[in-house]
N, C-alpha and C. Protein backbone atom coordinates (compact mmCIF):
# COMPACT_ATOMS: atom_id res chain seq x y z
N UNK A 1 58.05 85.10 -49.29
CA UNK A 1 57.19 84.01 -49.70
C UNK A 1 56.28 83.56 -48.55
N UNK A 2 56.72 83.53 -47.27
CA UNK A 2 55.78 83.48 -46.07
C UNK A 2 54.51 83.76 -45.72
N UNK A 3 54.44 84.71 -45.70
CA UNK A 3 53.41 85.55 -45.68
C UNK A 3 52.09 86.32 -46.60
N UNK A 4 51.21 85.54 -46.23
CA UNK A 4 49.90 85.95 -47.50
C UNK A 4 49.15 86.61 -46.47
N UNK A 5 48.26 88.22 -46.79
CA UNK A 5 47.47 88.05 -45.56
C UNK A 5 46.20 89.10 -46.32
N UNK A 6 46.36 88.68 -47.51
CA UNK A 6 45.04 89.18 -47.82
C UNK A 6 44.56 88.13 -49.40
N UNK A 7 43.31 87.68 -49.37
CA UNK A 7 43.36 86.70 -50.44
C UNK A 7 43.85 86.98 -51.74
N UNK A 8 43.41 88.17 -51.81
CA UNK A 8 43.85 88.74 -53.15
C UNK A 8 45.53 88.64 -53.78
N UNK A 9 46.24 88.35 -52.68
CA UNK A 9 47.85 88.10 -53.09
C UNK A 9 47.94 86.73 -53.18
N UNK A 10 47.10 85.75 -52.71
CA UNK A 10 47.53 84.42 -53.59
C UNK A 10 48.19 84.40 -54.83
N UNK A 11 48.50 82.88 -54.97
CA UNK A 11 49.19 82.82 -56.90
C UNK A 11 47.95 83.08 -57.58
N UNK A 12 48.28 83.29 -58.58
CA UNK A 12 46.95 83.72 -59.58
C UNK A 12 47.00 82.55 -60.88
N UNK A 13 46.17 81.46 -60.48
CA UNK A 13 46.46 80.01 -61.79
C UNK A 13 46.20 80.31 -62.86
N UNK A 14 47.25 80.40 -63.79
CA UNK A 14 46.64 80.27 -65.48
C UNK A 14 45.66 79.48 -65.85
N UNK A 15 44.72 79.97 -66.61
CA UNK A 15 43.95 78.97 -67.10
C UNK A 15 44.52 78.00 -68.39
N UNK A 16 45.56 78.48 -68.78
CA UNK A 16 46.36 77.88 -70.47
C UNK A 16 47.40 77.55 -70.38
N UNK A 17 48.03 77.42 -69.45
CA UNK A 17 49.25 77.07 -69.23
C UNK A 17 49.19 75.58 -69.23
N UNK A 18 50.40 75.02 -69.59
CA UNK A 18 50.83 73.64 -69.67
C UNK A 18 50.35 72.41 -68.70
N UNK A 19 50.58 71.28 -68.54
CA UNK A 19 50.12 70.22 -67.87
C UNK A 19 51.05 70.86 -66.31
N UNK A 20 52.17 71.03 -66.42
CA UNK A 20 53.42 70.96 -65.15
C UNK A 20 52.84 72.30 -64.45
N UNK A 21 53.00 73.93 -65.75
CA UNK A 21 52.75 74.74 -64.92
C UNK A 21 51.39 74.96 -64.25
N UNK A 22 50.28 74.45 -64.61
CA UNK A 22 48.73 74.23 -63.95
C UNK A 22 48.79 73.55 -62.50
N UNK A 23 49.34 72.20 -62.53
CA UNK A 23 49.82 71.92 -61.66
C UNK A 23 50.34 72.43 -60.46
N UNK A 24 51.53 73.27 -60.80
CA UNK A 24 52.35 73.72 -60.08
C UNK A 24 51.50 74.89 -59.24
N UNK A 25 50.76 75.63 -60.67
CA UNK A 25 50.01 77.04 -60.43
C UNK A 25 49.30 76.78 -58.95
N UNK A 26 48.14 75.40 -59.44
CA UNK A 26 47.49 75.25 -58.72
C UNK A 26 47.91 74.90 -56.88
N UNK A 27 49.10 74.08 -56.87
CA UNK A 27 49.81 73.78 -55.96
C UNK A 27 50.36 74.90 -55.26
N UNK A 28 50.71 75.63 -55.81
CA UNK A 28 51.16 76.84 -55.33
C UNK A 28 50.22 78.37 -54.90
N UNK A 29 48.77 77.45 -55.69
CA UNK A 29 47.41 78.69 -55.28
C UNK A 29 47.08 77.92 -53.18
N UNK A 30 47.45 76.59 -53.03
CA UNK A 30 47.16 75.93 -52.03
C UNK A 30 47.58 76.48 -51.15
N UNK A 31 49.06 77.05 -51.25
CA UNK A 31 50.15 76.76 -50.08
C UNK A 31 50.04 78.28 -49.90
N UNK A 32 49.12 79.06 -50.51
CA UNK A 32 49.31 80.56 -50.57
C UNK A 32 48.06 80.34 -49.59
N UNK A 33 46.60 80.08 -49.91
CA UNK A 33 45.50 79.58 -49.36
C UNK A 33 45.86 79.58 -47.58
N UNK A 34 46.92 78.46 -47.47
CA UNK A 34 46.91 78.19 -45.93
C UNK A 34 47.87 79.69 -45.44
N UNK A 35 48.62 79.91 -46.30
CA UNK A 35 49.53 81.19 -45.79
C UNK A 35 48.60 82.12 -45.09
N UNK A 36 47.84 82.10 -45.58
CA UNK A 36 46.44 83.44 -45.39
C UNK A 36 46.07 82.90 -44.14
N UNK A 37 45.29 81.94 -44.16
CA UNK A 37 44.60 81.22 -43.22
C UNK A 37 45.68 81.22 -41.78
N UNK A 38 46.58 81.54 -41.67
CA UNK A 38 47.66 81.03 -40.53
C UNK A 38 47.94 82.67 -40.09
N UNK A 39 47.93 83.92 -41.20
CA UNK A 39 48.65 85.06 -41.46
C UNK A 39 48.09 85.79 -39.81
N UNK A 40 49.18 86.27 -39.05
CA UNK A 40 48.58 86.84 -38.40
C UNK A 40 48.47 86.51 -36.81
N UNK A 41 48.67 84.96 -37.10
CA UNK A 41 48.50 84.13 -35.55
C UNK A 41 49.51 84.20 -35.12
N UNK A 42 49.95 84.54 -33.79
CA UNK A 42 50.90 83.72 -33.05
C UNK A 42 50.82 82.24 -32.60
N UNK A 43 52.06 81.73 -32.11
CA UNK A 43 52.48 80.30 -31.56
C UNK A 43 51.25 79.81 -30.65
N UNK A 44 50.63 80.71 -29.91
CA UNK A 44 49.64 80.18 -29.08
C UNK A 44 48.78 79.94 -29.60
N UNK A 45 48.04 80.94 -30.68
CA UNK A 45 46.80 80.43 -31.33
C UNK A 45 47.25 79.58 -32.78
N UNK A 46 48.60 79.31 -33.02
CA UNK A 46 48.78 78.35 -34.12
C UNK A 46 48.65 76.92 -33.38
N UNK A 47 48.71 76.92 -31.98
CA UNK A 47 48.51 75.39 -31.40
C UNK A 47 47.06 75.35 -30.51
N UNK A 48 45.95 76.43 -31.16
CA UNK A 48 45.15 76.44 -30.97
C UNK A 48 44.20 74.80 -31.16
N UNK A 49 43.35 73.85 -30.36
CA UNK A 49 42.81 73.13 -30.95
C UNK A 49 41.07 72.81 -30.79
N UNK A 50 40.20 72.66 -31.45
CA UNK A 50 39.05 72.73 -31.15
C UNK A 50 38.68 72.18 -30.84
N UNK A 51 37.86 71.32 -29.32
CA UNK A 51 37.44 69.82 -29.33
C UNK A 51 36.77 69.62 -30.05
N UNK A 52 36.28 68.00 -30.30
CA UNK A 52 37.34 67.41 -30.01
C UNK A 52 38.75 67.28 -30.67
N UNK A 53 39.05 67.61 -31.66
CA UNK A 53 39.85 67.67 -32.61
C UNK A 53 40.87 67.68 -31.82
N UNK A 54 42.56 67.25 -32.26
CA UNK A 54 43.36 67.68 -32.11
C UNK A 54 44.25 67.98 -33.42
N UNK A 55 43.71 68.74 -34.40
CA UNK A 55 44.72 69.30 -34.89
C UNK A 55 44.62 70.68 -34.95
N UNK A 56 45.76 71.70 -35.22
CA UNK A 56 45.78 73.10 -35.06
C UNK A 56 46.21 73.66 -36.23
N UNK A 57 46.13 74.88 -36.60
CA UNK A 57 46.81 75.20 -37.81
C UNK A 57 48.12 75.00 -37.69
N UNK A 58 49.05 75.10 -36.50
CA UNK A 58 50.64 74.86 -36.69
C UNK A 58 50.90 73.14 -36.82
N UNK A 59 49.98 72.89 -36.92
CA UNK A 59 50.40 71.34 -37.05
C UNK A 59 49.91 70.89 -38.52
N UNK A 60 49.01 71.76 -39.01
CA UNK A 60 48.74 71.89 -40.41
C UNK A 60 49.91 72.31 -41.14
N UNK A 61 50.13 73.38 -40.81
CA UNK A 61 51.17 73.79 -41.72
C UNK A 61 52.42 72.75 -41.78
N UNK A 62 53.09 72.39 -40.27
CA UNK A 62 53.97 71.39 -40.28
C UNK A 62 53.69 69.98 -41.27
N UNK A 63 52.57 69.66 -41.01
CA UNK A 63 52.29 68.47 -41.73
C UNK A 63 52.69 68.46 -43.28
N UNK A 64 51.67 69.58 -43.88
CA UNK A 64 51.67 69.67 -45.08
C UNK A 64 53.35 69.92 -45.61
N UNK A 65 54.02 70.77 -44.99
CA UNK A 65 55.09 71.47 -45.51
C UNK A 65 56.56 69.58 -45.62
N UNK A 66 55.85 69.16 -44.32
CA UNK A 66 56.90 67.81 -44.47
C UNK A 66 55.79 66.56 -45.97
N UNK A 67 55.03 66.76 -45.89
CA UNK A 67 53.82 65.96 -46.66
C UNK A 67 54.79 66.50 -47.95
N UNK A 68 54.42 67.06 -48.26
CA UNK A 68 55.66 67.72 -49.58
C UNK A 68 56.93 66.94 -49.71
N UNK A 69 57.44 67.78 -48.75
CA UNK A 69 59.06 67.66 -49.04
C UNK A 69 59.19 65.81 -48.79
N UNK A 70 58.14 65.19 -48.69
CA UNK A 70 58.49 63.32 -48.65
C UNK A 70 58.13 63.05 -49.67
N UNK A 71 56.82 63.55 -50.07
CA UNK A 71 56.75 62.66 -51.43
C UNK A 71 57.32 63.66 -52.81
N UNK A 72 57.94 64.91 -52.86
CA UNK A 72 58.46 65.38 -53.75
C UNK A 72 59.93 64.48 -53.95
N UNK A 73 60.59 65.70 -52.40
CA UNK A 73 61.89 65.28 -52.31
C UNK A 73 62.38 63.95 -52.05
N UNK A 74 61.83 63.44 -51.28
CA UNK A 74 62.58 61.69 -51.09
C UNK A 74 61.38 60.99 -51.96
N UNK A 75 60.66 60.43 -51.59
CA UNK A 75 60.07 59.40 -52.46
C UNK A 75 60.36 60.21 -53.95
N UNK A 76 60.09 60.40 -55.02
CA UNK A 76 60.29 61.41 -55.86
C UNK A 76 61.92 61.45 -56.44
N UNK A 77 61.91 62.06 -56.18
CA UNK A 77 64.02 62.35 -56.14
C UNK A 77 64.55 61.89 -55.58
N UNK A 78 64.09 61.02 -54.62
CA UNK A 78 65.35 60.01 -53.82
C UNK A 78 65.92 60.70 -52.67
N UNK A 79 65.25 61.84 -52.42
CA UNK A 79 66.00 62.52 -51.05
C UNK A 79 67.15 63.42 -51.74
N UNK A 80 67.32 64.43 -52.66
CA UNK A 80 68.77 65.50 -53.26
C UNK A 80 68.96 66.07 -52.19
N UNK A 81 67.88 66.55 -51.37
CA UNK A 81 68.55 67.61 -49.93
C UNK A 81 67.69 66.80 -48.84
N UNK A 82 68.96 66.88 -47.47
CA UNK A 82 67.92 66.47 -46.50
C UNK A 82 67.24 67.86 -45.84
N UNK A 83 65.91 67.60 -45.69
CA UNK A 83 64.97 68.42 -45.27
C UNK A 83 65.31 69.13 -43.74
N UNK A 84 65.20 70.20 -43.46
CA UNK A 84 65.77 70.86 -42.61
C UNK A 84 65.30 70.07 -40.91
N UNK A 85 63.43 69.70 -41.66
CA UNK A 85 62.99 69.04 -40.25
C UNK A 85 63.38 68.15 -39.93
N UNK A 86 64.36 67.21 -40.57
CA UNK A 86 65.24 65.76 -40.53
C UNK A 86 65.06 65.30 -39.25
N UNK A 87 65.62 66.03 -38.34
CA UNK A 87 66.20 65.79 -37.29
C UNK A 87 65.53 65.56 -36.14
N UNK A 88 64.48 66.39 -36.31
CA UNK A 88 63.36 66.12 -35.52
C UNK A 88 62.11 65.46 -36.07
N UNK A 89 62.11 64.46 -37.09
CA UNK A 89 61.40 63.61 -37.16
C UNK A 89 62.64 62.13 -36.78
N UNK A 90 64.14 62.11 -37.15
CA UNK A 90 64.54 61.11 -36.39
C UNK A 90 64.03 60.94 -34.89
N UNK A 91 63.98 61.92 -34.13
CA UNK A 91 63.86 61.92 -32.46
C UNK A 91 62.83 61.35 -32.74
N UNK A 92 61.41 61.68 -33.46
CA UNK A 92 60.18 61.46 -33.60
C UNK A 92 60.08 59.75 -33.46
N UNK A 93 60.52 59.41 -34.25
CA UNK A 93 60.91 58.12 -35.48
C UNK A 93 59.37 57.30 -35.06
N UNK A 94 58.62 56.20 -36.17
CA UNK A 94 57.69 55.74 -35.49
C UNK A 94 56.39 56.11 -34.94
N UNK A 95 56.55 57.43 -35.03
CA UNK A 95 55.37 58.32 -34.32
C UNK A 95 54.41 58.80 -35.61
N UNK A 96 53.63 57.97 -35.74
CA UNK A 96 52.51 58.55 -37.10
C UNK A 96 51.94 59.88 -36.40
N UNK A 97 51.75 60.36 -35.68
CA UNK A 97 51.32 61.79 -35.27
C UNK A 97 52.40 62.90 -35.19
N UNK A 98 53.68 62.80 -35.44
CA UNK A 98 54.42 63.70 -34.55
C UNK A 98 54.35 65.37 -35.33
N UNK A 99 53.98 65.38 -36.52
CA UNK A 99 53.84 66.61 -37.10
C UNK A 99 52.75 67.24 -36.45
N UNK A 100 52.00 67.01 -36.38
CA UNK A 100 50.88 67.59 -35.90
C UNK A 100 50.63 67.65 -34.18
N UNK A 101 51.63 66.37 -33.46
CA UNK A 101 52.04 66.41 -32.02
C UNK A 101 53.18 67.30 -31.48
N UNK A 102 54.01 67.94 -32.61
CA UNK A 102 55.32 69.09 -32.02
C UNK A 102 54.63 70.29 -32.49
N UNK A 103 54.01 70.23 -33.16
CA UNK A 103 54.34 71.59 -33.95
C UNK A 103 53.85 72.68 -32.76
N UNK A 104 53.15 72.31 -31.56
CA UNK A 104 53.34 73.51 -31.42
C UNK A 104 54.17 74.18 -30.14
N UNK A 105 55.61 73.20 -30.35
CA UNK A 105 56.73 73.75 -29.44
C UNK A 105 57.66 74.10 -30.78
N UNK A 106 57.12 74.27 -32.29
CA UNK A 106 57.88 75.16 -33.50
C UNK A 106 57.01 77.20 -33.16
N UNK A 107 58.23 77.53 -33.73
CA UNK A 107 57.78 78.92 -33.93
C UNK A 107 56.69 79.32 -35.00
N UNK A 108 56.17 79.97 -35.09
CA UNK A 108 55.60 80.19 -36.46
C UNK A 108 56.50 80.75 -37.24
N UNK A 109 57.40 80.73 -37.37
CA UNK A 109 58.67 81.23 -38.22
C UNK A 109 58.96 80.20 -38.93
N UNK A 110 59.60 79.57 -37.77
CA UNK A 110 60.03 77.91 -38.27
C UNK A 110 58.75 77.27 -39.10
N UNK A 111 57.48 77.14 -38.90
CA UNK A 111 56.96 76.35 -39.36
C UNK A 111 56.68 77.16 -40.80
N UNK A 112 56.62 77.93 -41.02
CA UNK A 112 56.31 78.79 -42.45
C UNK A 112 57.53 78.78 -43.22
N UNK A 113 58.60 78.57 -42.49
CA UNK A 113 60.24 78.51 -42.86
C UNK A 113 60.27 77.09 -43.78
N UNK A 114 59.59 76.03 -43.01
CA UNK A 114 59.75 74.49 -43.55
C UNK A 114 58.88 74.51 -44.59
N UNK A 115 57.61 75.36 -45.13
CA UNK A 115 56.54 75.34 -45.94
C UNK A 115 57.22 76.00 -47.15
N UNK A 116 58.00 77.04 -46.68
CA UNK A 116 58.85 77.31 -47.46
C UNK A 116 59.60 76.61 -48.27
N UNK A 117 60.73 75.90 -47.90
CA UNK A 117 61.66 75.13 -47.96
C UNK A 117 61.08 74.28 -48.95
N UNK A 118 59.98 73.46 -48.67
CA UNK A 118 59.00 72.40 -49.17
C UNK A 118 58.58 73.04 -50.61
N UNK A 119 58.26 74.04 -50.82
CA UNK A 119 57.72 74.80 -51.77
C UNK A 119 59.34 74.87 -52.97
N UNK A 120 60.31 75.32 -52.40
CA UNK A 120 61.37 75.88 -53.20
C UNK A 120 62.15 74.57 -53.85
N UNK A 121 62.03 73.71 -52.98
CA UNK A 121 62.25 72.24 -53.37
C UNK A 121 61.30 71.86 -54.02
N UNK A 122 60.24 71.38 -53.98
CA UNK A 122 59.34 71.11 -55.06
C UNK A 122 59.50 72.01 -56.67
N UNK A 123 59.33 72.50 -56.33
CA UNK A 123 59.55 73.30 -58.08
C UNK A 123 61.04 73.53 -58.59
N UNK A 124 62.09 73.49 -57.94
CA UNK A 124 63.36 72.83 -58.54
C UNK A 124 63.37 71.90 -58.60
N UNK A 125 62.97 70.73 -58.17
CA UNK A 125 62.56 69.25 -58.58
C UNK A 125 61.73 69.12 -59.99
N UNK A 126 60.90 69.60 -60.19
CA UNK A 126 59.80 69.35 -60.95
C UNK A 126 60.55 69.85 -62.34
N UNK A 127 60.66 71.35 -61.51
CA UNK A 127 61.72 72.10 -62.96
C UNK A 127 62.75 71.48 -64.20
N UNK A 128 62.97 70.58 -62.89
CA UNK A 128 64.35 69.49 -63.61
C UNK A 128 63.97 68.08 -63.96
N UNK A 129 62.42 68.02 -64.27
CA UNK A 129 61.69 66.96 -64.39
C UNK A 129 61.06 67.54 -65.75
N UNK A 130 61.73 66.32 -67.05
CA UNK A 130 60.58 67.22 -68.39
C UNK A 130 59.41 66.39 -68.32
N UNK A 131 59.59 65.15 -68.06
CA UNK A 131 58.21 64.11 -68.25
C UNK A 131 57.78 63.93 -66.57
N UNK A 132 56.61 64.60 -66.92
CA UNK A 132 55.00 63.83 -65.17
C UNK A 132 55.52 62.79 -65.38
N UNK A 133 55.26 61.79 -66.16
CA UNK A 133 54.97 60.36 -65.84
C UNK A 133 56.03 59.20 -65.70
N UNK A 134 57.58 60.42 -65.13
CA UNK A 134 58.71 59.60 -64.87
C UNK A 134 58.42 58.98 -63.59
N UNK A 135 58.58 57.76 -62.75
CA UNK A 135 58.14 57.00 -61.78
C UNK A 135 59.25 57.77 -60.36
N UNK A 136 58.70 57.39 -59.78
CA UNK A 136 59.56 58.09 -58.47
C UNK A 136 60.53 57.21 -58.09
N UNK A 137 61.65 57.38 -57.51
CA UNK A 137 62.49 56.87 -57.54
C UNK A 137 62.41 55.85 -55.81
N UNK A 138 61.54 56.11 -55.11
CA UNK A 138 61.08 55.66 -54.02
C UNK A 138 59.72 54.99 -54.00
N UNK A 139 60.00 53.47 -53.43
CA UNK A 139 58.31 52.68 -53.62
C UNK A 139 57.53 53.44 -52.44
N UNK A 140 56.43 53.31 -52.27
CA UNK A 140 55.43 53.45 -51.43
C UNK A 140 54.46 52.47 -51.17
N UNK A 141 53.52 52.48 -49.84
CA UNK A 141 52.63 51.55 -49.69
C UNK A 141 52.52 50.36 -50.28
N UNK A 142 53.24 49.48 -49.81
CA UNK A 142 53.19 48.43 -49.85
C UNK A 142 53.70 48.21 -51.41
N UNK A 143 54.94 48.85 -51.96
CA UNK A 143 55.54 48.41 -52.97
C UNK A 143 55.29 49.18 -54.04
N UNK A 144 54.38 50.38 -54.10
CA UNK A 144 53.09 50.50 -55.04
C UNK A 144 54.54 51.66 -55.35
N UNK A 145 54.23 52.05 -56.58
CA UNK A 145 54.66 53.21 -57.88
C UNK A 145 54.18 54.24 -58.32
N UNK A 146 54.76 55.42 -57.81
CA UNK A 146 53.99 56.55 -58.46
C UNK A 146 54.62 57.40 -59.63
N UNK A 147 53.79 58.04 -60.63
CA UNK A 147 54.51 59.03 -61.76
C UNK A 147 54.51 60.76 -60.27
N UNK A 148 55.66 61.43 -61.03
CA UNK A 148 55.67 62.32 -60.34
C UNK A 148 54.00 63.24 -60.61
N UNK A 149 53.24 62.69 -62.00
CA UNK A 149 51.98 63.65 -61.82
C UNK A 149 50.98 63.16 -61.14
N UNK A 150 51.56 61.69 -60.60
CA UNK A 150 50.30 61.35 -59.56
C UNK A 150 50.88 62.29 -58.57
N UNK A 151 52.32 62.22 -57.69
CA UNK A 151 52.36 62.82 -56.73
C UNK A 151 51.82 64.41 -56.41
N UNK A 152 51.95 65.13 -57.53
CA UNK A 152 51.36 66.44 -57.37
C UNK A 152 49.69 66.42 -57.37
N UNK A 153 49.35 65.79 -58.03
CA UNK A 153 47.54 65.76 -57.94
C UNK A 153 47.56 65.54 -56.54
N UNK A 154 48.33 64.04 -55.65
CA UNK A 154 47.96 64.12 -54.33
C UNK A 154 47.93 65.28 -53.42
N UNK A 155 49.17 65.86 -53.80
CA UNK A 155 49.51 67.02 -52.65
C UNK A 155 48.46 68.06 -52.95
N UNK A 156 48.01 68.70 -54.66
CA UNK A 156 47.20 69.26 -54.43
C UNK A 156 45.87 69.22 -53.56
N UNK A 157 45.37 67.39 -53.49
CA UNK A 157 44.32 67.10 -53.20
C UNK A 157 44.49 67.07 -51.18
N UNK A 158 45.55 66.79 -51.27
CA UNK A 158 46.00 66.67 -49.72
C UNK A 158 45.77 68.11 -48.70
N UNK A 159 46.44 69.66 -49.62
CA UNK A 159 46.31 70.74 -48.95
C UNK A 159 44.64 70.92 -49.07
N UNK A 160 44.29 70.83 -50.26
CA UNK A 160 42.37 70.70 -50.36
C UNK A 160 41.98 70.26 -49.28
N UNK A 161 42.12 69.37 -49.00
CA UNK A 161 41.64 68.77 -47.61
C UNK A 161 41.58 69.74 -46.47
N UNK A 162 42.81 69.40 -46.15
CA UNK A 162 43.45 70.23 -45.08
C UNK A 162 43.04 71.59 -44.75
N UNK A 163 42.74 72.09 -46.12
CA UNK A 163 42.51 73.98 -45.54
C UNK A 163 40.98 73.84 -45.85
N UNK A 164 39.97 72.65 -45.98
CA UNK A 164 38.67 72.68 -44.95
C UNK A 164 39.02 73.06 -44.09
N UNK A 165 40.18 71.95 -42.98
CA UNK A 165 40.32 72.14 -41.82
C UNK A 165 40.72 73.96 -41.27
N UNK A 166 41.41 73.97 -42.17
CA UNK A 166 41.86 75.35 -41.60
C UNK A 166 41.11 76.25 -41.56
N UNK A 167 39.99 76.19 -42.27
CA UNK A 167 38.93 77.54 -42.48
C UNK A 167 37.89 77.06 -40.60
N UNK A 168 37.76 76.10 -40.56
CA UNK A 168 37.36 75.92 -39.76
C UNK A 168 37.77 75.85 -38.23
N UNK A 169 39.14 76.34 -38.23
CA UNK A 169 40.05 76.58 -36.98
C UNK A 169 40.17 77.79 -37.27
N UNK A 170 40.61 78.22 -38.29
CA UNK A 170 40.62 80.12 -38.34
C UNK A 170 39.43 80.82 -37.87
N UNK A 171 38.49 80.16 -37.99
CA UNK A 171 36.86 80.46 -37.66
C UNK A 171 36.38 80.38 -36.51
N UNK A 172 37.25 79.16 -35.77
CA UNK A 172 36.96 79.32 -34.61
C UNK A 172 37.97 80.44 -33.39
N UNK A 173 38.78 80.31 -34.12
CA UNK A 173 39.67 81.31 -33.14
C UNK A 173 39.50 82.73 -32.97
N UNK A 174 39.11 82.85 -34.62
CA UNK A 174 38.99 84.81 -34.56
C UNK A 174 37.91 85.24 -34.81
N UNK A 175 36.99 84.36 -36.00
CA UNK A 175 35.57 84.64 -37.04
C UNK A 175 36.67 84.79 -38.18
N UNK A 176 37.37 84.70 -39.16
CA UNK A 176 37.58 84.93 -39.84
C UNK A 176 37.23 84.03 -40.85
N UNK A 177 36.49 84.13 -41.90
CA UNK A 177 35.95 83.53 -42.59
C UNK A 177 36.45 83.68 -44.43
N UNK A 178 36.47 82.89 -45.33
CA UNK A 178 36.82 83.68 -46.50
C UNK A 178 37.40 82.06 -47.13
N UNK A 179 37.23 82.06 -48.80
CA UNK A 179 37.78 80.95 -49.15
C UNK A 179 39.21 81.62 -50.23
């Protein structure tokens, strides 16, 4: 599941498929997207950063892969598994940067490992979810309520973001260009 390194092996989204599996399709066309975009780098050029910027693709991937597994698995489900990166966001604790400030003393193993993880949990969650518009079992921002189909529109909209960024760090590191 790691490893994408040619576009053409992305997920391939139904166009007819249901409200959950479109969703999912699409969520899962994202996380294939950055797979590509990362495929190939080592640890040095995953903590590659461009000025001024400081983010890198290994801190992308870290981000996104914990960005998931919080608002799936804990906000969402209440936390069913603790997330493997647990432990090193306790050390973190407080630190609104620290995904994107460790990642690049993670392997690229590890960090495709947690994207992983994030991915396999999300869709056994969801799986075991018949209604989007059951509320998450965790408040957010300032008290506020989400249906689990807000949370997936975010994340879709969240990796969207993000792999701008990445086309534009892949671009700078090698020329590799491609959406």
């Amino acid at each position: 599941m790691s490893t994408i390194t040619d576009p053409t092996d992305r997920f391939e989204v139904p166009f007819t498929a249901d409200e959950k599996q479109t969703l999912l399709g699409i969520l899962a066309f994202q996380r294939d997207t950055l797979r590509w975009k990362v495929s190939g780098l080592s640890g040095t050029l995953l903590a590659y950063r461009h000025e001024p910027s400081t983010l890198s693709l290994g801190g992308l991937l870290k981000h996104l892969a914990v960005i998931e597994q919080a608002w799936v698995n804990v906000t969402f489900a209440g936390t069913v598994e603790t997330p493997t990166w647990y432990a090193q966001y306790k050390e973190q604790e407080g630190r609104q940067d620290w995904t994107f400030a460790t990642a690049a003393d993670d392997s690229p193993e590890q960090l495709l490992a947690w994207l992983d993880e994030a991915q396999r949990s999300t869709e056994r969650i969801v799986a075991e979810t018949v209604d989007l518009s059951v509320i998450a079992q965790e408040k957010f921002w300032e008290g506020q309520e989400a249906s689990l189909r807000w949370i997936l529109l975010h994340l879709i909209q969240e990796y969207a973001r993000h792999l701008g960024h990445a086309d534009l760090l892949r671009e700078a590191i090698d020329g590799s260009v491609g959406i």
